[in-house]
N, C-alpha and C. Protein backbone atom coordinates (compact mmCIF):
# COMPACT_ATOMS: atom_id res chain seq x y z
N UNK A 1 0.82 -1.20 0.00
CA UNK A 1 0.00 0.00 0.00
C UNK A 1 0.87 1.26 0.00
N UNK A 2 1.86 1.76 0.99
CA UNK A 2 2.96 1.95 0.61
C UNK A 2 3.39 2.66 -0.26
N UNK A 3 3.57 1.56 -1.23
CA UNK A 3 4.96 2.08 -2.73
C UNK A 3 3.88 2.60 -3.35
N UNK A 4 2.08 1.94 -3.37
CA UNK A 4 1.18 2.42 -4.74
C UNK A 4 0.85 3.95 -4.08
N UNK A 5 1.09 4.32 -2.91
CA UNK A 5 0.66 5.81 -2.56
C UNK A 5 1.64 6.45 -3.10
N UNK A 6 3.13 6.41 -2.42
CA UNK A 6 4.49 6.88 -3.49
C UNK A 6 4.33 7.04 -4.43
N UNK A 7 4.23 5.98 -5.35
CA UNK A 7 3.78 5.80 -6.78
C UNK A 7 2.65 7.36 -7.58
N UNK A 8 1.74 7.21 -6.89
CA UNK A 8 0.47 8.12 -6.93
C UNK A 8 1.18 9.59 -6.76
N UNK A 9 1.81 9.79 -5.43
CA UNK A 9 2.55 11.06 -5.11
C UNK A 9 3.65 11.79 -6.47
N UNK A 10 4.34 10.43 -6.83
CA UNK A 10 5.40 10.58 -7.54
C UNK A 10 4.47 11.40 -9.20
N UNK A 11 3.85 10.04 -9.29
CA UNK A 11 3.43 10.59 -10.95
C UNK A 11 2.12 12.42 -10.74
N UNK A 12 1.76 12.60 -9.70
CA UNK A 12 0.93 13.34 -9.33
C UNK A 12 1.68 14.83 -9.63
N UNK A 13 3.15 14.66 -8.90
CA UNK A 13 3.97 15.50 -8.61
C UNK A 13 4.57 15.75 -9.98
N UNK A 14 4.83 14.83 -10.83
CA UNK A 14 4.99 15.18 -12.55
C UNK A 14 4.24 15.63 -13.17
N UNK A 15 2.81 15.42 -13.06
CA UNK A 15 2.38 16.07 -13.84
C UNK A 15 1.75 17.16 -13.45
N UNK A 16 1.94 18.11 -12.06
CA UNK A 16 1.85 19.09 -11.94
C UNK A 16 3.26 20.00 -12.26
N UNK A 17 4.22 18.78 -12.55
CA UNK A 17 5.13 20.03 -13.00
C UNK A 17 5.22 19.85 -14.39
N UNK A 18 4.83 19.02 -15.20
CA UNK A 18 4.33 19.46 -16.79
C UNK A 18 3.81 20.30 -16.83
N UNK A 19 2.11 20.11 -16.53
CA UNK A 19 1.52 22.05 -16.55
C UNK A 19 1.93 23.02 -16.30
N UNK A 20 2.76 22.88 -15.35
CA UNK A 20 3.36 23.95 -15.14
C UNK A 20 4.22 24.49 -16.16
N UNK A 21 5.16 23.97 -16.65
CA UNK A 21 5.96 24.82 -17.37
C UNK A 21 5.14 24.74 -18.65
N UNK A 22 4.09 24.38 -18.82
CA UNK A 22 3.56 24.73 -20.11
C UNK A 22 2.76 26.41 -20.14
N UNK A 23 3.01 26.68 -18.60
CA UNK A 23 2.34 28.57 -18.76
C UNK A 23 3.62 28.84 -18.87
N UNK A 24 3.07 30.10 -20.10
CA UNK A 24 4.71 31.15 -20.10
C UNK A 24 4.03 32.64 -19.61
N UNK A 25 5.09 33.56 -19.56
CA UNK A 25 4.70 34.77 -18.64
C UNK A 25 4.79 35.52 -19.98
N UNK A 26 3.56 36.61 -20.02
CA UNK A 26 4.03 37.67 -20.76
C UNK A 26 3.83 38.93 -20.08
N UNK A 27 5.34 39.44 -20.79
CA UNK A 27 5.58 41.03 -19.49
C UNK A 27 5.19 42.05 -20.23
N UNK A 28 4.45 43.08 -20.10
CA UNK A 28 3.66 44.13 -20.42
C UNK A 28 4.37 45.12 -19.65
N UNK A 29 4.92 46.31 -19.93
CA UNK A 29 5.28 47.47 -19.35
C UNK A 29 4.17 48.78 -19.84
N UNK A 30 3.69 49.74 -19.11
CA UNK A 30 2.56 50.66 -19.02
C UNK A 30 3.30 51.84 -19.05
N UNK A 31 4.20 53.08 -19.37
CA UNK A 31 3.70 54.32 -19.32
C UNK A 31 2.80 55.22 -19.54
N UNK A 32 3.10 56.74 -19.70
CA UNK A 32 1.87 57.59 -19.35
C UNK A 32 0.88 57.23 -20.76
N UNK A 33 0.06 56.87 -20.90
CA UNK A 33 -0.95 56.52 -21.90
C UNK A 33 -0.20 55.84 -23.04
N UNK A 34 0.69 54.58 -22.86
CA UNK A 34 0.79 53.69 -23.53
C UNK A 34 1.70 52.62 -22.90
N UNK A 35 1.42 51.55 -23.86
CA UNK A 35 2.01 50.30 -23.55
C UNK A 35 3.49 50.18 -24.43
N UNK A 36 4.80 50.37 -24.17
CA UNK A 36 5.93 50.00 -24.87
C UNK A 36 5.93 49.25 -25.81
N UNK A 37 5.11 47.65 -25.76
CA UNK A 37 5.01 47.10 -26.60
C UNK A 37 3.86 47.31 -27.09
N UNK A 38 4.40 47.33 -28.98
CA UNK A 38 3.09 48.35 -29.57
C UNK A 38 2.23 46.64 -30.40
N UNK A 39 2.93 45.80 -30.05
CA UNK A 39 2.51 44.70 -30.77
C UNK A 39 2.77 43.27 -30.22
N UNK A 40 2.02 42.10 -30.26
CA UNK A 40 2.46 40.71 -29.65
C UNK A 40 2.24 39.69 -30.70
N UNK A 41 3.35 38.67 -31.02
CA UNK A 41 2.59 37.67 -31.85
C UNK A 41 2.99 36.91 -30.93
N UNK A 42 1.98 35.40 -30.51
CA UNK A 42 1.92 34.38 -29.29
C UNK A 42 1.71 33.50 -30.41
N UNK A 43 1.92 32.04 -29.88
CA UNK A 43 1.87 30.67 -29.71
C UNK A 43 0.40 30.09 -29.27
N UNK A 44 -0.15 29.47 -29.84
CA UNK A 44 -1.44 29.11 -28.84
C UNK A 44 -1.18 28.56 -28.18
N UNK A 45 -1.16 29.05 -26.99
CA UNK A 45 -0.78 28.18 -25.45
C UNK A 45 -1.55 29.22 -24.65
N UNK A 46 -1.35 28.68 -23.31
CA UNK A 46 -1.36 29.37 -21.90
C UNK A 46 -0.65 30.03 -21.21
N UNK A 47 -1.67 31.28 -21.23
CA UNK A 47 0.23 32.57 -20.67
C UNK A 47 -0.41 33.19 -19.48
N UNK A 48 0.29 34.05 -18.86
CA UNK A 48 0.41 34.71 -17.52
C UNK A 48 0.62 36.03 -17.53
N UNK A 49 -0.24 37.47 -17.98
CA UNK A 49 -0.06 38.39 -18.34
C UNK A 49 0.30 38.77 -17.09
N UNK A 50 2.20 40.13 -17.41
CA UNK A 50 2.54 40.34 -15.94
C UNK A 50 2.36 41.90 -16.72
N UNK A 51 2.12 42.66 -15.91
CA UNK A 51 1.88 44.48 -16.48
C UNK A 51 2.55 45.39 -14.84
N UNK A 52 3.20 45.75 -16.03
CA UNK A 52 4.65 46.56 -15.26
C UNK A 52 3.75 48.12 -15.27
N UNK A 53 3.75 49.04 -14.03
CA UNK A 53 3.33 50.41 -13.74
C UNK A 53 4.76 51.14 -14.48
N UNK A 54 5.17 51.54 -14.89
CA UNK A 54 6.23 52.45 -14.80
C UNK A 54 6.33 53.96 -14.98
N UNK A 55 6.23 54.24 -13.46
CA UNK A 55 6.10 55.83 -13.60
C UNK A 55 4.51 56.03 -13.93
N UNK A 56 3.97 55.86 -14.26
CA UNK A 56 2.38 56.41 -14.78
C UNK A 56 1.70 57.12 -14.30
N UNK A 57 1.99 56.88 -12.33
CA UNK A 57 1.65 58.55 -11.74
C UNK A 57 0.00 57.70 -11.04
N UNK A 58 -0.43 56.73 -11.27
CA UNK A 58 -1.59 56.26 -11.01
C UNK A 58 -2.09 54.78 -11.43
N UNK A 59 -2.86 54.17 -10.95
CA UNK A 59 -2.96 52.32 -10.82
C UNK A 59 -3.58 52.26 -11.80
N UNK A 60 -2.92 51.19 -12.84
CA UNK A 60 -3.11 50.73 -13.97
C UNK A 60 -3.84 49.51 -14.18
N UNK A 61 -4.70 48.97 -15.40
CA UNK A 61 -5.24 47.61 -15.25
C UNK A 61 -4.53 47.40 -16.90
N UNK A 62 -5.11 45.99 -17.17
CA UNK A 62 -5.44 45.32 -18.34
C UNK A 62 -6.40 44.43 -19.23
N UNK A 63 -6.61 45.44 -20.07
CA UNK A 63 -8.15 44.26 -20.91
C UNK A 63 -7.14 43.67 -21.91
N UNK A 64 -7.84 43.20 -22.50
CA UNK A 64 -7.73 41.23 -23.58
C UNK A 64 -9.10 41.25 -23.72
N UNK A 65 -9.27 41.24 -25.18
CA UNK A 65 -9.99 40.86 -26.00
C UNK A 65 -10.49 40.86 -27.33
N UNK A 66 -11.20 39.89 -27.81
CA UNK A 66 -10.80 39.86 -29.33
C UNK A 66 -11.27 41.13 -30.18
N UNK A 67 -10.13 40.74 -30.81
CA UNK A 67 -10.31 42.08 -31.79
C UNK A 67 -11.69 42.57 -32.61
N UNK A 68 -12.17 44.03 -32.23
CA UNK A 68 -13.93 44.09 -32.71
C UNK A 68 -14.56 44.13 -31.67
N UNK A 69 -14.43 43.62 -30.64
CA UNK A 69 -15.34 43.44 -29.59
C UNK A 69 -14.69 43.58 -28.07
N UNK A 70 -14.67 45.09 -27.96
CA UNK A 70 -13.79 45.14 -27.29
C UNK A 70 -15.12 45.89 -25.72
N UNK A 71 -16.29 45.72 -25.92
CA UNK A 71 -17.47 45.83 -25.10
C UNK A 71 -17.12 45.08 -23.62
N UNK A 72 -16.89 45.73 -22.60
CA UNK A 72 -16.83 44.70 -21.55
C UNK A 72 -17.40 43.45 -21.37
N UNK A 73 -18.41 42.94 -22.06
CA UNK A 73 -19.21 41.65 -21.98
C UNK A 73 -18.23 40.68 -22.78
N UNK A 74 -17.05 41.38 -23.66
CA UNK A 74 -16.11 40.22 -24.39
C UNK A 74 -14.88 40.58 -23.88
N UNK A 75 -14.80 41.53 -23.02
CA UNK A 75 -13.52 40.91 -22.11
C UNK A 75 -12.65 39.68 -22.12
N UNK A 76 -12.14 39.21 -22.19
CA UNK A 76 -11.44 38.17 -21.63
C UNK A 76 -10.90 38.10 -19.94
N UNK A 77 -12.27 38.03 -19.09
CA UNK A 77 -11.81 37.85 -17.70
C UNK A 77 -10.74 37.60 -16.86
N UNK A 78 -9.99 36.49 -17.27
CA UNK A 78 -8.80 35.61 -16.59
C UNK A 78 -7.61 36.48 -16.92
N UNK A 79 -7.59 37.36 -18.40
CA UNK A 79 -6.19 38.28 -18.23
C UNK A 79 -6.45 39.69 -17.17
N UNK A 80 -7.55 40.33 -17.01
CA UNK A 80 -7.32 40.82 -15.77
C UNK A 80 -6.25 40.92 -14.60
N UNK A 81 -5.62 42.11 -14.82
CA UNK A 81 -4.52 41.74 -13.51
C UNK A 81 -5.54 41.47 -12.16
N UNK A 82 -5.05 40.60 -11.25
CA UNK A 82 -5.35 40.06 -10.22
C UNK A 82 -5.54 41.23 -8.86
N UNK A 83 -4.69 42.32 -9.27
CA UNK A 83 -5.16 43.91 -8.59
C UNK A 83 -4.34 44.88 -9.22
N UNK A 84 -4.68 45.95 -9.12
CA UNK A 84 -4.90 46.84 -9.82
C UNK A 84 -3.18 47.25 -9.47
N UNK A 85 -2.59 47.95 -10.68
CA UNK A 85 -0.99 47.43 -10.90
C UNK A 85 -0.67 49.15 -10.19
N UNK A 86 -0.05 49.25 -8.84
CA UNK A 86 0.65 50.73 -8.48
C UNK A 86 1.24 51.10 -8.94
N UNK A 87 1.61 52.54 -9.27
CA UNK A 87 2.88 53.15 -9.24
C UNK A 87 4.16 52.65 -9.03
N UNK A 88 4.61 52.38 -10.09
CA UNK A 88 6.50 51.42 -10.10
C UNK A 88 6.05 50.40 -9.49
N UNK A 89 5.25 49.53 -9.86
CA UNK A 89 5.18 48.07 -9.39
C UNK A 89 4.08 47.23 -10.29
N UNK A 90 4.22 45.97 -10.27
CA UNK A 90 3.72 44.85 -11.56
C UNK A 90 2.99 43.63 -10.30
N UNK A 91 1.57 43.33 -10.81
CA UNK A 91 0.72 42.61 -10.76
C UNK A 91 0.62 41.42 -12.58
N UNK A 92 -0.23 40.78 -11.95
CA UNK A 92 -0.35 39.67 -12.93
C UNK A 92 -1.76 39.00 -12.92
N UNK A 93 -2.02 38.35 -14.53
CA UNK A 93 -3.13 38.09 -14.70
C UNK A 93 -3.17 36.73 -13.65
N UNK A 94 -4.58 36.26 -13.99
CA UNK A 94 -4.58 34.49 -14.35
C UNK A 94 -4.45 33.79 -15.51
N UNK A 95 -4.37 32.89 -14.94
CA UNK A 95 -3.57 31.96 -16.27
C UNK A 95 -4.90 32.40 -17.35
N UNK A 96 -4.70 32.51 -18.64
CA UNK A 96 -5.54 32.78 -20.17
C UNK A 96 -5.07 31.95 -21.01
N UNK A 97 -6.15 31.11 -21.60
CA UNK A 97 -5.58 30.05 -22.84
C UNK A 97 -5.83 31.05 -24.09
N UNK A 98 -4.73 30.98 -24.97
CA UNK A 98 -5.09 31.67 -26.27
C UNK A 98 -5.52 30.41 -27.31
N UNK A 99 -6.35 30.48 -28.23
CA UNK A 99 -6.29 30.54 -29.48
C UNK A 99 -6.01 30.91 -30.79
N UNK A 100 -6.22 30.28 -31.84
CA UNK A 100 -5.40 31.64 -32.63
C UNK A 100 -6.46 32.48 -33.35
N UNK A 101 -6.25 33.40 -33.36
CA UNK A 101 -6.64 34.67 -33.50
C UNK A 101 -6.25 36.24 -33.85
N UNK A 102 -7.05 37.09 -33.65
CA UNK A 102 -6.50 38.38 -33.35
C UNK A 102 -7.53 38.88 -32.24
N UNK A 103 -6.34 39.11 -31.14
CA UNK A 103 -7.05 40.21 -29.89
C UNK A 103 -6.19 41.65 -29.70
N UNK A 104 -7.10 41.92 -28.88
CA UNK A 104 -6.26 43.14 -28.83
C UNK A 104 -6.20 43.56 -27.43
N UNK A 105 -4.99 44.34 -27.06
CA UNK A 105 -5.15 44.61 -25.61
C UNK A 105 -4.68 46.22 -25.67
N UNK A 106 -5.45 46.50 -23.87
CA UNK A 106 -5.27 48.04 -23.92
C UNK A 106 -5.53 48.40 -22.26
N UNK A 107 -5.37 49.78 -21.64
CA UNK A 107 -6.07 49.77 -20.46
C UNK A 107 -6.38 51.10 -20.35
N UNK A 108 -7.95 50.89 -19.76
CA UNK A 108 -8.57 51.66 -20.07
C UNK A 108 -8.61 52.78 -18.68
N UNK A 109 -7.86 52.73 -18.08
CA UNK A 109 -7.22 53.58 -16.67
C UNK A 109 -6.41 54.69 -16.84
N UNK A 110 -5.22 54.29 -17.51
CA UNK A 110 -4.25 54.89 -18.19
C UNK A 110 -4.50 56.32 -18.98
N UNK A 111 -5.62 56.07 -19.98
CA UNK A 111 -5.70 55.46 -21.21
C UNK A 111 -5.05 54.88 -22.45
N UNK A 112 -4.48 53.72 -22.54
CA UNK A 112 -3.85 53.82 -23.99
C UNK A 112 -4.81 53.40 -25.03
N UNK A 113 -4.13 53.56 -26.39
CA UNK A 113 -4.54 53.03 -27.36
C UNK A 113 -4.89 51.38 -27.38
N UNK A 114 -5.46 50.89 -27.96
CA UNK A 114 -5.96 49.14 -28.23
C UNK A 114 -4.57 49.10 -29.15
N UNK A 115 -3.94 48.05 -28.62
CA UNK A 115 -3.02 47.09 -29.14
C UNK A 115 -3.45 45.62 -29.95
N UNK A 116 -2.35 45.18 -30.56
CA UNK A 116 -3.00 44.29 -31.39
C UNK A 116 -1.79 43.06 -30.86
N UNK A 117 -2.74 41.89 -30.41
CA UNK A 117 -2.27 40.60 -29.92
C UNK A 117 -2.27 39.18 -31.06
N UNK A 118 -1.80 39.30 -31.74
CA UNK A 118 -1.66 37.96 -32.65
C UNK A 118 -1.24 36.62 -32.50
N UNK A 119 -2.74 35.61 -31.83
CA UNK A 119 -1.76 34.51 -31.71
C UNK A 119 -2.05 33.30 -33.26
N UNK A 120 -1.27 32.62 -33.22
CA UNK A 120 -0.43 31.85 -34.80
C UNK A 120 -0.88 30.30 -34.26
């Protein structure tokens, strides 16, 4: 009984660290009414939006969502930073599965322009 609990622990413990490295992080930096990066092409996978404050003078967020429909009801919920990003300091989404597509991201705090997210 034993080795089959080990056993259980062991393979349990692998494949939480497969998923795991199958999220990658993407880093977003924010100044005064824009985002540095003016463009993203992604992978369809599962990523981890991280959004950097820098300097902006006031707490920043992040929308995701597909391109056209950018109405809060098509949000993409889960990229949401997890709280609202301070002055010189970085918050992060929840995990977001992409598809491929075109989205676009922007924040509407700030204000920047809608960016364009391309995943392949």
């Amino acid at each position: 009984m034993k080795k089959l609990i080990a056993v259980i622990v062991i393979v349990l413990g692998f494949t939480f660290n497969i998923n795991a490295q199958d999220v990658k992080t993407v880093s977003l930096e924010q100044t005064k009414e824009a985002f540095t990066q003016k463009a993203i092409t992604l992978s369809e996978g599962t990523y981890i939006f991280e959004i950097s404050n820098s300097n902006v003078g006031k707490d920043v967020g992040f929308v995701l969502a597909p391109k056209g429909k950018v109405e809060a009801e098509h949000h993409i919920k889960n990229a949401y930073v997890t709280s609202l990003v301070k002055n010189n300091s970085k918050s992060t989404s929840k995990k977001v599965t992409l598809k491929k597509g075109e989205y676009v991201y922007f924040c509407p705090l700030n204000p920047t322009p809608q960016y364009t997210l391309t995943v392949k």
